[in-house]
N, C-alpha and C. Protein backbone atom coordinates (compact mmCIF):
# COMPACT_ATOMS: atom_id res chain seq x y z
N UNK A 1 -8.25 -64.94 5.63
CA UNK A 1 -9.04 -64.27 4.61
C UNK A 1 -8.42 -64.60 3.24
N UNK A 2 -9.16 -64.65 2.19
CA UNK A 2 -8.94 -65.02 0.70
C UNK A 2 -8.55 -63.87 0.01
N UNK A 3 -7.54 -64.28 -1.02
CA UNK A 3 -7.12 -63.39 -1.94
C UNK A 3 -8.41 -62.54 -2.39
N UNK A 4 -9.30 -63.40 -2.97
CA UNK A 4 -10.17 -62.80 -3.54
C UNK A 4 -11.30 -61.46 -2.65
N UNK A 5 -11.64 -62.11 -1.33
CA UNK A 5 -11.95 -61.15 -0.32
C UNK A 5 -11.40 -60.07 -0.22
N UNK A 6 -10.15 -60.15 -0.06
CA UNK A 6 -9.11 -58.89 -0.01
C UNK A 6 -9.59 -57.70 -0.75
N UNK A 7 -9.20 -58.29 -1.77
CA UNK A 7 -9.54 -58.02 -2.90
C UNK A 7 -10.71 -57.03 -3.50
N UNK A 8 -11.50 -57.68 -3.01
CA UNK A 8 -13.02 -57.43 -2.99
C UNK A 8 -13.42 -56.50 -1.86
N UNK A 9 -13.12 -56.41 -0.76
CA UNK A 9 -12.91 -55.39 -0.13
C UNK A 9 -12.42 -54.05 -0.06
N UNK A 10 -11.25 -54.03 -1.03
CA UNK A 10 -10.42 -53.17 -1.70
C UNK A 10 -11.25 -52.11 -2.29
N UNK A 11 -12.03 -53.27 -3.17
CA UNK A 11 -12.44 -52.37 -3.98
C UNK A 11 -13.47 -51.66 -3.84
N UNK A 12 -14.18 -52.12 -2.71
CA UNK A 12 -15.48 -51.50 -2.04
C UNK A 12 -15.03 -50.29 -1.24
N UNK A 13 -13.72 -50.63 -0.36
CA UNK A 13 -13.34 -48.89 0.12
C UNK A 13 -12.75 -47.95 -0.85
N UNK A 14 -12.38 -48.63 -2.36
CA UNK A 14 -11.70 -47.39 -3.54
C UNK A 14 -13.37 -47.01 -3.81
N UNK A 15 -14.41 -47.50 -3.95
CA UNK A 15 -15.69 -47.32 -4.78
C UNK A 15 -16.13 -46.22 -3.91
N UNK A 16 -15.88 -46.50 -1.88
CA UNK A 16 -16.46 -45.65 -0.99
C UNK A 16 -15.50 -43.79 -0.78
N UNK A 17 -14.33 -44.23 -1.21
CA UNK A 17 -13.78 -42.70 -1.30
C UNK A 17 -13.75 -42.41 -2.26
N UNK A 18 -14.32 -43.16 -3.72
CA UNK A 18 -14.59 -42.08 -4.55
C UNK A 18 -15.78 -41.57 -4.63
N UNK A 19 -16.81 -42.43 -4.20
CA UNK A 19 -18.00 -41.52 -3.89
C UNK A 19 -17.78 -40.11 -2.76
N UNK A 20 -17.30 -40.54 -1.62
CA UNK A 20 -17.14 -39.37 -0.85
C UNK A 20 -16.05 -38.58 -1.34
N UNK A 21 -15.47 -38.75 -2.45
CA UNK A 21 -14.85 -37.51 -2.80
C UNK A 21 -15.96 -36.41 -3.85
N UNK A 22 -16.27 -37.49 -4.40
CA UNK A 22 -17.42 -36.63 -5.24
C UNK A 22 -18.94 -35.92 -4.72
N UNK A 23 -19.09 -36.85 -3.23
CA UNK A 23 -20.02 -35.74 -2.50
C UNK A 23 -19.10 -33.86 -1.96
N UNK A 24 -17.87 -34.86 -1.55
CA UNK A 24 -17.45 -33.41 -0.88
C UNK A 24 -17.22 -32.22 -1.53
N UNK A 25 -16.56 -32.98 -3.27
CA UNK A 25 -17.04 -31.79 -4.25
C UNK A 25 -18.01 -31.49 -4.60
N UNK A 26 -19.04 -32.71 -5.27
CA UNK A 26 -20.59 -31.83 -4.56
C UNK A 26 -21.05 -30.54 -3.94
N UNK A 27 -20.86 -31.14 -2.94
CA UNK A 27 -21.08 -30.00 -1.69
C UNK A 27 -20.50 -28.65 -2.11
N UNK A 28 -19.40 -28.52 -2.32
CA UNK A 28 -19.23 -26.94 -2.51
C UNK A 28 -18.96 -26.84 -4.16
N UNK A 29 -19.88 -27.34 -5.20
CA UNK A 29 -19.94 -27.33 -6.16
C UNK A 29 -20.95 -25.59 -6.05
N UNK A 30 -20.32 -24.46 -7.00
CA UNK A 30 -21.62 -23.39 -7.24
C UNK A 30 -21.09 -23.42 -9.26
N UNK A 31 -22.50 -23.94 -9.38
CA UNK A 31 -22.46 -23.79 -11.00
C UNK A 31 -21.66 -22.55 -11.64
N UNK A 32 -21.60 -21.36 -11.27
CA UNK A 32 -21.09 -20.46 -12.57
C UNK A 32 -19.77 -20.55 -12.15
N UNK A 33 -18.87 -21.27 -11.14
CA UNK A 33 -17.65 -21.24 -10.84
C UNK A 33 -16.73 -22.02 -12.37
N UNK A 34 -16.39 -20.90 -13.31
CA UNK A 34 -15.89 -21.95 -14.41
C UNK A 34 -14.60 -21.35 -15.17
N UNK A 35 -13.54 -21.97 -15.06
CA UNK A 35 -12.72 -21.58 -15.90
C UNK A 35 -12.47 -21.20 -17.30
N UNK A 36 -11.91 -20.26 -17.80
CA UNK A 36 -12.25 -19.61 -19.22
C UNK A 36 -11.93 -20.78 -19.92
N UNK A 37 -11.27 -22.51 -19.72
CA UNK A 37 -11.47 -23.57 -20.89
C UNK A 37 -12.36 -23.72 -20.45
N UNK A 38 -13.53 -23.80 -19.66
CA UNK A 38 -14.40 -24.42 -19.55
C UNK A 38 -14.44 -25.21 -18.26
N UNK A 39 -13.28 -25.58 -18.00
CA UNK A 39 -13.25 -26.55 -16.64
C UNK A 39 -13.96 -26.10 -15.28
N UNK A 40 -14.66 -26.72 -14.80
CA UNK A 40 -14.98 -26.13 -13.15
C UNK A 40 -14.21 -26.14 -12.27
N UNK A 41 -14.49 -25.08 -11.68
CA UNK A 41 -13.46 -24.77 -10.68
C UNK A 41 -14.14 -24.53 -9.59
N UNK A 42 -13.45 -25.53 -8.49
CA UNK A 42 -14.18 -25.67 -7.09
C UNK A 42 -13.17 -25.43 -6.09
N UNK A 43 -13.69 -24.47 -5.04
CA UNK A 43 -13.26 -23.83 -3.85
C UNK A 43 -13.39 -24.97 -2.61
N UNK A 44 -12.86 -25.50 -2.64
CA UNK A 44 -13.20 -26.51 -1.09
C UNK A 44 -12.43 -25.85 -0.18
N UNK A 45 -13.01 -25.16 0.91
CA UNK A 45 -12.63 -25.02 1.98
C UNK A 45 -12.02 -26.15 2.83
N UNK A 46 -11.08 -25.39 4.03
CA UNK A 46 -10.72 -26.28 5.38
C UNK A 46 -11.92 -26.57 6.04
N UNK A 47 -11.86 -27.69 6.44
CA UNK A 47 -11.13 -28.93 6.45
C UNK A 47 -11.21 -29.75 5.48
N UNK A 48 -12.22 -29.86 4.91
CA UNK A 48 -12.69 -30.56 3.51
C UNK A 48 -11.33 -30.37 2.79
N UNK A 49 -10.73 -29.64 2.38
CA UNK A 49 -9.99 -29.04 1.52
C UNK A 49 -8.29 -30.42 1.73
N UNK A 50 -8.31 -30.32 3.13
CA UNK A 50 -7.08 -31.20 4.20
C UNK A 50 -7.61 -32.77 3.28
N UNK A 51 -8.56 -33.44 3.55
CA UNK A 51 -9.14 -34.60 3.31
C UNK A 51 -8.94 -34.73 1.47
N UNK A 52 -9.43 -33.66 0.74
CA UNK A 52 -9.74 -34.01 -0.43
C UNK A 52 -7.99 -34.41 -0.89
N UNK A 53 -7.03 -33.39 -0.89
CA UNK A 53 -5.53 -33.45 -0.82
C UNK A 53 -5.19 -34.79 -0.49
N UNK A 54 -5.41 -35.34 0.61
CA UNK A 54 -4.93 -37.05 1.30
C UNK A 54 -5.22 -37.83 0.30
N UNK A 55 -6.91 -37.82 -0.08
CA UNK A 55 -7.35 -38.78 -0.80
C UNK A 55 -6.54 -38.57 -2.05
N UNK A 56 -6.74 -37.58 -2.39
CA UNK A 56 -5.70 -37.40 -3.98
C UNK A 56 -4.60 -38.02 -4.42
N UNK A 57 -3.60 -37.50 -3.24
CA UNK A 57 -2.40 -38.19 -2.85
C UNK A 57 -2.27 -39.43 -2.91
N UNK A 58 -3.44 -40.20 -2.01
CA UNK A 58 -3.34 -41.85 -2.23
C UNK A 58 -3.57 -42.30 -3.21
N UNK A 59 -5.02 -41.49 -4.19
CA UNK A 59 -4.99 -41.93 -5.31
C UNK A 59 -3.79 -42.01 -6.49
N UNK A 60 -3.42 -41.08 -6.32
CA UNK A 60 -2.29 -40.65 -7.77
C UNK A 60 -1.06 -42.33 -7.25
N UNK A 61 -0.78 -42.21 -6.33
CA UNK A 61 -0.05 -43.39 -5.58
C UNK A 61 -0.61 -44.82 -6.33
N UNK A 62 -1.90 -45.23 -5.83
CA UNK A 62 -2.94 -46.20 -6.10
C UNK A 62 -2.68 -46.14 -7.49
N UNK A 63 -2.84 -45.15 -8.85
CA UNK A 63 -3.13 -45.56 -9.93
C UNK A 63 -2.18 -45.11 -10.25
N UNK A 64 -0.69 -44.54 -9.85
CA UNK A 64 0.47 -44.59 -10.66
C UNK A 64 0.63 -43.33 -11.46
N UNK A 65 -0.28 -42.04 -11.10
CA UNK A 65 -0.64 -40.98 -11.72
C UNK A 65 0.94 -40.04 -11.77
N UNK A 66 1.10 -39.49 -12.31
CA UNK A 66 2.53 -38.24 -12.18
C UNK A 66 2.27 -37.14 -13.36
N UNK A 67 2.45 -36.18 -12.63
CA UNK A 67 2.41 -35.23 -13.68
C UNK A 67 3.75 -34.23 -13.46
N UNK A 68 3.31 -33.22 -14.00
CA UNK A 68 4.80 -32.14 -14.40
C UNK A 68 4.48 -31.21 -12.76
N UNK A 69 3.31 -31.06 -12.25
CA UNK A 69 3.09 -30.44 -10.92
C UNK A 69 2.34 -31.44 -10.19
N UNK A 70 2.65 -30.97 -8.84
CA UNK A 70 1.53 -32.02 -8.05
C UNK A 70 0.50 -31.80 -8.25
N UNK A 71 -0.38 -30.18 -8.61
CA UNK A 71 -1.91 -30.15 -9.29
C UNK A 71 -2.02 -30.93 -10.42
N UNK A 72 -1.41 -31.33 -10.94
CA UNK A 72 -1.55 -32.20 -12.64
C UNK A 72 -1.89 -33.46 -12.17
N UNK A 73 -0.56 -34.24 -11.32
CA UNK A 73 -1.00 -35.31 -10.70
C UNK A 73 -2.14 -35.13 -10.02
N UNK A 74 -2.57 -34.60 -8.96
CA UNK A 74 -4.00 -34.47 -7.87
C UNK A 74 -4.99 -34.68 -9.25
N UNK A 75 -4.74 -33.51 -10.23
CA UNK A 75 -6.22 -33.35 -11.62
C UNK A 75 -6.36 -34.80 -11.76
N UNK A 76 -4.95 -35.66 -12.56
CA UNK A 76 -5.39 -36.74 -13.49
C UNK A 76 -6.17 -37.81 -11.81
N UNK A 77 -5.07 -37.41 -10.87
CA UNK A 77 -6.31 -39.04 -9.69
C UNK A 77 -7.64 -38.36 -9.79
N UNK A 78 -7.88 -37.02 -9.54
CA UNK A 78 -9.16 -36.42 -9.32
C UNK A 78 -10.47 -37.11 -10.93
N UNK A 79 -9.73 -37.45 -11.55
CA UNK A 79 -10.48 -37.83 -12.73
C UNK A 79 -10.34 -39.36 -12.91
N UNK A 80 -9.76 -39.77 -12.68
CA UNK A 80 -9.73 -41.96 -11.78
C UNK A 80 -10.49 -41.99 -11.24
N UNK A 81 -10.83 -41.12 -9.63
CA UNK A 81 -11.98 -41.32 -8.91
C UNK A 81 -12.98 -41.27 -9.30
N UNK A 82 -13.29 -39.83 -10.02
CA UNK A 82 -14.48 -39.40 -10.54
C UNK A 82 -15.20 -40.31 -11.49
N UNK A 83 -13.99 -40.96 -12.30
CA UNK A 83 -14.70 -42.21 -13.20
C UNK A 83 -15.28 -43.24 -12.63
N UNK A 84 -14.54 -43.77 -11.49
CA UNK A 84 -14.75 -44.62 -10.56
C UNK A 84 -16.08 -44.73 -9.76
N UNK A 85 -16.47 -43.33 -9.41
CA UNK A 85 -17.57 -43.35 -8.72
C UNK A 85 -18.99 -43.43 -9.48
N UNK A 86 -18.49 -42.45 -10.66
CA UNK A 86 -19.46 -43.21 -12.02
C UNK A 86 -19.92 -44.00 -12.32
N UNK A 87 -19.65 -45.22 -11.72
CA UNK A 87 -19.89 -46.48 -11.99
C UNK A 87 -21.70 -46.57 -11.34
N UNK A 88 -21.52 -46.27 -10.47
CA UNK A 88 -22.57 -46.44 -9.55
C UNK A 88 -24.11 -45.00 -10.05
N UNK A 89 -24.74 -45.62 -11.02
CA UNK A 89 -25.84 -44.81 -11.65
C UNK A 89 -26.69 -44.45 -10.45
N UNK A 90 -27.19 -45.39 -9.45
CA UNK A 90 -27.98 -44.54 -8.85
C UNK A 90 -28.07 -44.25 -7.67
N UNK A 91 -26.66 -43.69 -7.81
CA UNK A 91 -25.96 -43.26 -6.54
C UNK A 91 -26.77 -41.99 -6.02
N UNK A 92 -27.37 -41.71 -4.84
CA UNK A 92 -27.88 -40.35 -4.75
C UNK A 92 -27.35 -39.00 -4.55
N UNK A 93 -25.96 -38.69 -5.11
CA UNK A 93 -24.69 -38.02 -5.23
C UNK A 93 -25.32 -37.32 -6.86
N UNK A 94 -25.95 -38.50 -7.63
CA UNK A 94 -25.83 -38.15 -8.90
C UNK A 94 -27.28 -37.01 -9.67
N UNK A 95 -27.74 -37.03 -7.97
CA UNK A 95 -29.06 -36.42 -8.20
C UNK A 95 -29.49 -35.03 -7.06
N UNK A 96 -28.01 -35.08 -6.06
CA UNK A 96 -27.79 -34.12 -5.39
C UNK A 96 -28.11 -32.81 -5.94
N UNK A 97 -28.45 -31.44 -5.62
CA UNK A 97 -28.47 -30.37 -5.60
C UNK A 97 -27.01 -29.39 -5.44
N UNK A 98 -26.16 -28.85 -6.10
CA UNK A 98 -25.38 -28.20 -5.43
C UNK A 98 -25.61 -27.13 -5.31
N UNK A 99 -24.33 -26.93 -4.40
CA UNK A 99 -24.82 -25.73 -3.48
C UNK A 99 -24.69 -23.82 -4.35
N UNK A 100 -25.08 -23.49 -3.77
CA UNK A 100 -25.37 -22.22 -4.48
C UNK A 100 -24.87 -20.89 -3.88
N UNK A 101 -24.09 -19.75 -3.82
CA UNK A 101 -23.56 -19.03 -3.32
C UNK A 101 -24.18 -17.39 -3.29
N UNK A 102 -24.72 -16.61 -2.45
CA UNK A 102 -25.05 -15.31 -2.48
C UNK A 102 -24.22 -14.45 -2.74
N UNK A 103 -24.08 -13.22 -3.25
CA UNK A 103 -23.45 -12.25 -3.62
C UNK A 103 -22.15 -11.87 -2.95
N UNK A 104 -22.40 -12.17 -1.18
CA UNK A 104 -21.46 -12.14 -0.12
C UNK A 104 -20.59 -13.49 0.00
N UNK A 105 -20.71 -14.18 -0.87
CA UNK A 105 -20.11 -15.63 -1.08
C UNK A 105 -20.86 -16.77 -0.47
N UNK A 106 -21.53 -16.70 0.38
CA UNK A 106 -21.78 -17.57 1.99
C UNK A 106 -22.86 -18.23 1.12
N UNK A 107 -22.70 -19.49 1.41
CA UNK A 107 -23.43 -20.96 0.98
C UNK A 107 -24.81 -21.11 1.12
N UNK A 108 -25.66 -21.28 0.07
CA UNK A 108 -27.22 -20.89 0.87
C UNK A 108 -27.18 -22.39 0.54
């Protein structure tokens, strides 16, 4: 196999876990979840929760990320990916619905 293949392959499984990172936040995205700066703040449950952590991890690794906590590092990869998956306009991630939560918390 060619450098360039490699390569090119690479970058098709970084393009494929950052999309599936951004579905899985997706998924338990509920709009009024928001921090007093403004930032959203998302609850990912287990197991999702196990997976999103790995990927993070590899990312911050992958792009050389470090911060003063490991949430700082996880934030800045969590925002590599997220740019990353950006790329891809008409991705159907970007036109998803998220999910929405009843009074009792539970996911409608």
């Amino acid at each position: 196999m060619l450098a360039a293949e490699k390569f090119e392959r690479a970058a098709v499984l970084g393009v494929a876990m950052a999309e599936e990172m951004r579905r899985l936040l997706r998924l338990h995205l509920v709009p009024a979840d928001r921090a007093r700066d403004g930032a959203i703040v998302i609850d990912v449950p287990y197991p999702d929760a196990a997976v999103v952590m790995a990927v993070l991890d590899v990312a911050a690794d992958c792009f050389g990320e470090r911060g003063a906590t490991v949430e700082e590092t996880r934030q800045a990869a969590l925002e590599k990916l997220l740019q990353l998956a950006g790329f891809d306009v008409e991705s159907q991630l970007n036109f998803a619905a998220p999910a929405t939560r009843d009074r009792a918390g539970a996911r409608g």
